[in-house]
Protein backbone atom coordinates (compact mmCIF):
# COMPACT_ATOMS: atom_id res chain seq x y z
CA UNK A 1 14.12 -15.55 -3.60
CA UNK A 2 15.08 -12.89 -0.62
CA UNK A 3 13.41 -10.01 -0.63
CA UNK A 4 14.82 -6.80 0.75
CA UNK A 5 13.72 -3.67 1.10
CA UNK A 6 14.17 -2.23 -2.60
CA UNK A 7 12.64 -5.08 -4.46
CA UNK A 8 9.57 -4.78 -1.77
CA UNK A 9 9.40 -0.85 -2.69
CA UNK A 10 9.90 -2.14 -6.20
CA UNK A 11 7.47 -4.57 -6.66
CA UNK A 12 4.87 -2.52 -4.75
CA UNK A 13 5.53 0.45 -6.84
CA UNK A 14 5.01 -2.03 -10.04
CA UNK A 15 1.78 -3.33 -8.87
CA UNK A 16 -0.02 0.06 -7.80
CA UNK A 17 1.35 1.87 -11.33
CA UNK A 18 -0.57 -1.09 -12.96
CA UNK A 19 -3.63 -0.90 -10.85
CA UNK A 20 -3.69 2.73 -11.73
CA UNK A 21 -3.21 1.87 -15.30
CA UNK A 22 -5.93 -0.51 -14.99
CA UNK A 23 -8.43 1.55 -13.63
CA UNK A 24 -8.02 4.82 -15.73
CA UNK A 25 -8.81 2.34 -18.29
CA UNK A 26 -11.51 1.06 -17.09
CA UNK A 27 -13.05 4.38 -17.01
CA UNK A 28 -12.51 5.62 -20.17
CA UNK A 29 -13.16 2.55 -21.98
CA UNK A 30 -16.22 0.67 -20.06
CA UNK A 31 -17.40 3.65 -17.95
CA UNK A 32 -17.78 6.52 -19.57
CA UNK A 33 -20.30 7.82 -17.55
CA UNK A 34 -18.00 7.77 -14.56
CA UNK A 35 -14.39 8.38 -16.22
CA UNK A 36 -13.67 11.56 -13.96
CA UNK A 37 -13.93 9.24 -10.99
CA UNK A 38 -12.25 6.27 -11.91
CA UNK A 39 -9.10 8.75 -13.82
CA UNK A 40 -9.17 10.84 -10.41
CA UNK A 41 -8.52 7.35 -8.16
CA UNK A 42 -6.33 5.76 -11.05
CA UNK A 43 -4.00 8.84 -10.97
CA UNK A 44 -3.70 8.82 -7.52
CA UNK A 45 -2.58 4.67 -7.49
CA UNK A 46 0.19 5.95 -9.80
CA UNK A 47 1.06 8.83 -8.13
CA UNK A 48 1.54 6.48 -5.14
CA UNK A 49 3.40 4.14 -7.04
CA UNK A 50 5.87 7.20 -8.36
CA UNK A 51 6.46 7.54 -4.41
CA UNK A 52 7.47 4.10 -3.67
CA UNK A 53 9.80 3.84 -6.52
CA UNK A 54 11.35 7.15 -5.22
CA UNK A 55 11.79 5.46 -1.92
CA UNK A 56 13.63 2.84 -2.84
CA UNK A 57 17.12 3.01 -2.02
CA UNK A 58 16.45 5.97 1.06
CA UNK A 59 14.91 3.63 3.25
C-alpha cells in the first residue's frame, strides 16, 4: 500500500479527530473533576485534525 501525501494528511487527520474524541470523553465520563482540561486539549486534537483534512489536496 503507497502512501502519498493525501492519505498521510488523511490518516493523520483520522487519528488526531479520534484522540480528541477519546479524550473529551475521558473527561466527562471518568474525570469529572478535571473535564475543563481534558475538553480544552481534546478540542484542540480535533481542531488540529479539521486542519489536516483541509490540507489535503493543497499540499
Amino acid at each position: 500500500m503507497g502512501l502519498n501525501k493525501n492519505s498521510i494528511f488523511a490518516w493523520a487527520s483520522l487519528i488526531l479527530t479520534i484522540i480528541g474524541i477519546a479524550l473529551v470523553l475521558l473527561g466527562v465520563l471518568k474525570y469529572p473533576e478535571y473535564a475543563i482540561g481534558f475538553s480544552l486539549v481534546g478540542t484542540g486534537f480535533i481542531a488540529i485534525g479539521w486542519a489536516f483534512n483541509a490540507l489535503k489536496g493543497r499540499v
